[in-house]
N, C-alpha and C. Protein backbone atom coordinates (compact mmCIF):
# COMPACT_ATOMS: atom_id res chain seq x y z
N UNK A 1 -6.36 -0.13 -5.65
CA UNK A 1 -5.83 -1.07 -4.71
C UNK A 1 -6.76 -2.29 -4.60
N UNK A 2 -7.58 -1.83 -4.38
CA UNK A 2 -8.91 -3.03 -4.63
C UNK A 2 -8.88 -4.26 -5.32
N UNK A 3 -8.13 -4.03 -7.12
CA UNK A 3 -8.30 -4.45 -8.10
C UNK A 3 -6.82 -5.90 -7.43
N UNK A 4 -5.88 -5.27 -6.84
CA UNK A 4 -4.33 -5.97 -6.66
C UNK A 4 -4.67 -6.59 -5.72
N UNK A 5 -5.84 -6.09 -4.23
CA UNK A 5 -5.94 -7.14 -3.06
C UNK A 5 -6.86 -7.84 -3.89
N UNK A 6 -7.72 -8.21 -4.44
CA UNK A 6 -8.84 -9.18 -5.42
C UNK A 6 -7.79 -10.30 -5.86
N UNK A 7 -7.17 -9.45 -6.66
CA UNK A 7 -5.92 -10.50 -7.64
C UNK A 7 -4.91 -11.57 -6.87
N UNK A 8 -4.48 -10.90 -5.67
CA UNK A 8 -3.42 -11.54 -4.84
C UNK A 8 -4.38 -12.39 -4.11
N UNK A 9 -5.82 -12.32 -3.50
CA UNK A 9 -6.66 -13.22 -2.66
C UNK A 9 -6.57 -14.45 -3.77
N UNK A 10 -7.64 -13.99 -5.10
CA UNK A 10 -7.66 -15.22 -6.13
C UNK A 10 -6.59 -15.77 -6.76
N UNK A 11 -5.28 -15.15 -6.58
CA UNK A 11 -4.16 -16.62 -6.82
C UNK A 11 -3.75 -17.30 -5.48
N UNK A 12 -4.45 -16.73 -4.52
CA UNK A 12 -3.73 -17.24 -3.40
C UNK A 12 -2.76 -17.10 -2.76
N UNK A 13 -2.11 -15.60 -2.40
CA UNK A 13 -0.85 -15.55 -1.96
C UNK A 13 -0.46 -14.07 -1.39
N UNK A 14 0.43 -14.08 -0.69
CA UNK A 14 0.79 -12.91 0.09
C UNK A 14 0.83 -11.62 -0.96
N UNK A 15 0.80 -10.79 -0.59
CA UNK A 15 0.79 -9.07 -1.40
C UNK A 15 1.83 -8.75 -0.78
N UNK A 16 3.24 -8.18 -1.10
CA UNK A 16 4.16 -7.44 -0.46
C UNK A 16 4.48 -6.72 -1.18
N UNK A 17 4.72 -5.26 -0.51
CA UNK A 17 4.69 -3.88 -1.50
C UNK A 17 6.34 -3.18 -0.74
N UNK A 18 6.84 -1.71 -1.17
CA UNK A 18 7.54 -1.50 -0.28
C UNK A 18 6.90 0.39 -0.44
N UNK A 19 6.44 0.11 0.91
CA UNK A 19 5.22 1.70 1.45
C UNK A 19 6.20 2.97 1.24
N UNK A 20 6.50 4.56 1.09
CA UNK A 20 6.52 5.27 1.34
C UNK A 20 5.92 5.87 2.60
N UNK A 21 6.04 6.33 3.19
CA UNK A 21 6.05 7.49 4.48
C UNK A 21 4.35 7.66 3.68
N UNK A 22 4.33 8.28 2.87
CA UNK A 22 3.33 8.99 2.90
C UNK A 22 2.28 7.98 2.45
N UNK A 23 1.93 6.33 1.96
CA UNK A 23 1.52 5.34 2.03
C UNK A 23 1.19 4.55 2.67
N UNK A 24 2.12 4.51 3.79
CA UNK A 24 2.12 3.48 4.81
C UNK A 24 1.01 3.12 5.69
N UNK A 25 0.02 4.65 6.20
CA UNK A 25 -1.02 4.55 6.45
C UNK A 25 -2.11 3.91 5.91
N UNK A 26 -1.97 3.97 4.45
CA UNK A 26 -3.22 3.61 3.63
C UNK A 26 -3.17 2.29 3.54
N UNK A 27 -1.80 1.47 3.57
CA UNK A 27 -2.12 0.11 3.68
C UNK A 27 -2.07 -0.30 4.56
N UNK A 28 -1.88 0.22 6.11
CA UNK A 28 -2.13 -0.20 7.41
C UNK A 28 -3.39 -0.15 7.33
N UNK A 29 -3.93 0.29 7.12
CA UNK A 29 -5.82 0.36 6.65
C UNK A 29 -6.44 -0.73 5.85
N UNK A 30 -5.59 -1.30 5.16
CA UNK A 30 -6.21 -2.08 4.21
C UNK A 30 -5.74 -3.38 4.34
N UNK A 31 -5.05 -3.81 5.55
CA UNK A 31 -4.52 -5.07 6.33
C UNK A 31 -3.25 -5.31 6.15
N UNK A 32 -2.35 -4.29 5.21
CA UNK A 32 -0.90 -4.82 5.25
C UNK A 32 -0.40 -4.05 7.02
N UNK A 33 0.96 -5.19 6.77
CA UNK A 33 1.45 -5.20 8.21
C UNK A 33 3.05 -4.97 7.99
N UNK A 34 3.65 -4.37 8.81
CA UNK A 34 5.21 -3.68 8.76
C UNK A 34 6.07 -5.04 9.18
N UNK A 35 7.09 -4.82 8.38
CA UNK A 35 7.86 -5.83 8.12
C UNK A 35 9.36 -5.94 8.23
N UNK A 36 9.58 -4.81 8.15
CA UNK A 36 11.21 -4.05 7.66
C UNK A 36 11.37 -2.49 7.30
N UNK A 37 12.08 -1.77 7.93
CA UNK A 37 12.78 -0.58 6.99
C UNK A 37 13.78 -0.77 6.33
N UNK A 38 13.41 -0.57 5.15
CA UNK A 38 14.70 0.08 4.37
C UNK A 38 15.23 1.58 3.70
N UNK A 39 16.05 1.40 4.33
CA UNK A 39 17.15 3.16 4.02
C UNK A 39 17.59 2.64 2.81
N UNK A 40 17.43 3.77 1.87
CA UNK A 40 17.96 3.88 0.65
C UNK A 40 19.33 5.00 0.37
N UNK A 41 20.51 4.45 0.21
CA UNK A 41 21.44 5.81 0.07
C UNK A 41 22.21 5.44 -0.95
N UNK A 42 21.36 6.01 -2.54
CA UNK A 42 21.68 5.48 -4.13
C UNK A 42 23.60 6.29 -3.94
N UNK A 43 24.26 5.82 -3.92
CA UNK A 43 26.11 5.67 -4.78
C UNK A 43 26.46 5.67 -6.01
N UNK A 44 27.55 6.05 -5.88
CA UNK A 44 28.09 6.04 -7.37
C UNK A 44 29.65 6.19 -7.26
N UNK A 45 30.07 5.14 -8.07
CA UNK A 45 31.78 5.19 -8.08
C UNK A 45 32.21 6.48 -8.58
N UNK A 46 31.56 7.10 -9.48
CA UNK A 46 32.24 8.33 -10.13
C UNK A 46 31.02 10.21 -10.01
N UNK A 47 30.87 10.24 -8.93
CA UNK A 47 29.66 11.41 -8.82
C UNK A 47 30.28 12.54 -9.67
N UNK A 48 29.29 12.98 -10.50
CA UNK A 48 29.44 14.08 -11.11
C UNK A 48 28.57 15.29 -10.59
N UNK A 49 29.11 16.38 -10.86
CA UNK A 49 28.18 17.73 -10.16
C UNK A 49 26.64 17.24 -10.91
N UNK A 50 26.09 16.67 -11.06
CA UNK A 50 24.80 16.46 -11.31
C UNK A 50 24.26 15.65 -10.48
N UNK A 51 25.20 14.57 -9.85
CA UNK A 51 24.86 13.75 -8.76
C UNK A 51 24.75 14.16 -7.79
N UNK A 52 26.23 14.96 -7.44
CA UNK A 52 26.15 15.54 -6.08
C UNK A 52 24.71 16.49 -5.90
N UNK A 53 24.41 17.28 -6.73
CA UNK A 53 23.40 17.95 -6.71
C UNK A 53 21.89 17.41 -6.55
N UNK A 54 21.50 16.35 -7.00
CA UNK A 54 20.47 15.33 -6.50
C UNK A 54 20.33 15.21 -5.31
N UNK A 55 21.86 14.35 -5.30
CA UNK A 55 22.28 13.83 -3.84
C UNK A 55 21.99 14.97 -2.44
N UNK A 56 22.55 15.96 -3.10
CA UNK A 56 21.86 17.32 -1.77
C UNK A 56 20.56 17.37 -1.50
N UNK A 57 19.88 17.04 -2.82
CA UNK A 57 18.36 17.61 -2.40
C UNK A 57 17.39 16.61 -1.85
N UNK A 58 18.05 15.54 -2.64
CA UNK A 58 17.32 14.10 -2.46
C UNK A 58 17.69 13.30 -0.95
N UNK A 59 18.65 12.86 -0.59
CA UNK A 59 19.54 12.68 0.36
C UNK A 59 18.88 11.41 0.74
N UNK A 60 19.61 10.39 1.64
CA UNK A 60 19.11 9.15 1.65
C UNK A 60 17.22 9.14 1.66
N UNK A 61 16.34 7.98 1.47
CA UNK A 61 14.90 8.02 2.03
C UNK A 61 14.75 6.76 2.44
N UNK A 62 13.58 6.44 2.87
CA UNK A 62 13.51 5.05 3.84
C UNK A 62 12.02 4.80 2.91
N UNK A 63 11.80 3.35 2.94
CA UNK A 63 10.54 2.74 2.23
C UNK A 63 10.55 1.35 3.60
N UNK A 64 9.07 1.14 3.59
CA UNK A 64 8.69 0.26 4.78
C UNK A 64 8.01 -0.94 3.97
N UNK A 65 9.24 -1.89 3.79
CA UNK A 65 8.26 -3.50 3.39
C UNK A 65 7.59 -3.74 4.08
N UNK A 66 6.27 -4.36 3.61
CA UNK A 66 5.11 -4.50 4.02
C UNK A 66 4.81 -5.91 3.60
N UNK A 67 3.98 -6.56 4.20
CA UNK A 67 2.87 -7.61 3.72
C UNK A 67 1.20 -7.43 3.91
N UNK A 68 0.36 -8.25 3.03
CA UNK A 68 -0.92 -8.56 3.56
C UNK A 68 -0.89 -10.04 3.02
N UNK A 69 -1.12 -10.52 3.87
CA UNK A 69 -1.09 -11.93 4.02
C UNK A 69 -2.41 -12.39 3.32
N UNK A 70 -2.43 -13.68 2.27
CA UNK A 70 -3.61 -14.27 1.72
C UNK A 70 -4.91 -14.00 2.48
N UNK A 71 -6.13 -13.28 1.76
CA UNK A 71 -7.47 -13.26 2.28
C UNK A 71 -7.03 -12.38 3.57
N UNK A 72 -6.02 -11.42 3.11
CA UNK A 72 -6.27 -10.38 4.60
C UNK A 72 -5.46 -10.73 6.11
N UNK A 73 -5.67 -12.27 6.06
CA UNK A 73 -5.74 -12.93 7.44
C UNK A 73 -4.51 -12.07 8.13
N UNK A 74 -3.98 -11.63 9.30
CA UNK A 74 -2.74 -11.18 9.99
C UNK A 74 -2.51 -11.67 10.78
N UNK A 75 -3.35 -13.45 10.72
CA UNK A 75 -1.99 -14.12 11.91
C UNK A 75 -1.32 -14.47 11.44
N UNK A 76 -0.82 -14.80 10.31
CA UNK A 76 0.65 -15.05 9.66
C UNK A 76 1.36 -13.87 9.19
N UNK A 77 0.70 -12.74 9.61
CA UNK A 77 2.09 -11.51 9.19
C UNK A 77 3.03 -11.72 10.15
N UNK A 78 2.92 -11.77 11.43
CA UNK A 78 3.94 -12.13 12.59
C UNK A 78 4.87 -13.09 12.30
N UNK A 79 4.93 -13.68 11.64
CA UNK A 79 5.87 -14.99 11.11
C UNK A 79 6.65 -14.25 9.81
N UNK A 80 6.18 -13.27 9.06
CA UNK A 80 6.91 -12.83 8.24
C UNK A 80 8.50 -12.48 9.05
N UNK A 81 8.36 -11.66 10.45
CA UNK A 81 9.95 -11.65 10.50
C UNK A 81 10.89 -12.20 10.81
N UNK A 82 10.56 -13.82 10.86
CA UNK A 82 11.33 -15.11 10.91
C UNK A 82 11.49 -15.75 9.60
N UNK A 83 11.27 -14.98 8.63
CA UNK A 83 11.77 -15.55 7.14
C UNK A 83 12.74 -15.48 7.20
């Protein structure tokens, strides 16, 4: 992670990722800031018993867009949800 906040400081520009549940902590730690949920519930015009069967086990999941704003800073994450 180190190597991507370095990279995104030296071009100059926001880092936005989209966190897992089990992530989300680690970049609340590392200055990204919550932004959005998104629910994921993958479709299909034609489900076949292989889908449906996914579909049981898998069943919708949610991922949390995130930002870290240039050089860390988080007074402009607050403005992210007026984009």
């Amino acid at each position: 992670m180190d190597w991507g906040l370095k990279k995104a400081d030296e071009m100059g520009v926001d880092f936005y990722l989209d966190s897992t549940p089990y992530g989300k902590p680690l970049y609340e730690a590392n200055g990204f800031t919550y932004i959005e949920e998104n629910v994921n519930i993958p479709t299909t015009d034609n489900p076949d018993e292989k889908w449906k069967e996914i579909e049981n086990k898998v069943g919708p999941f949610t991922f949390w867009l995130m930002v870290r704003p240039f050089s860390g800073s988080k007074s402009s994450a607050a403005d992210e949800k007026n984009l």
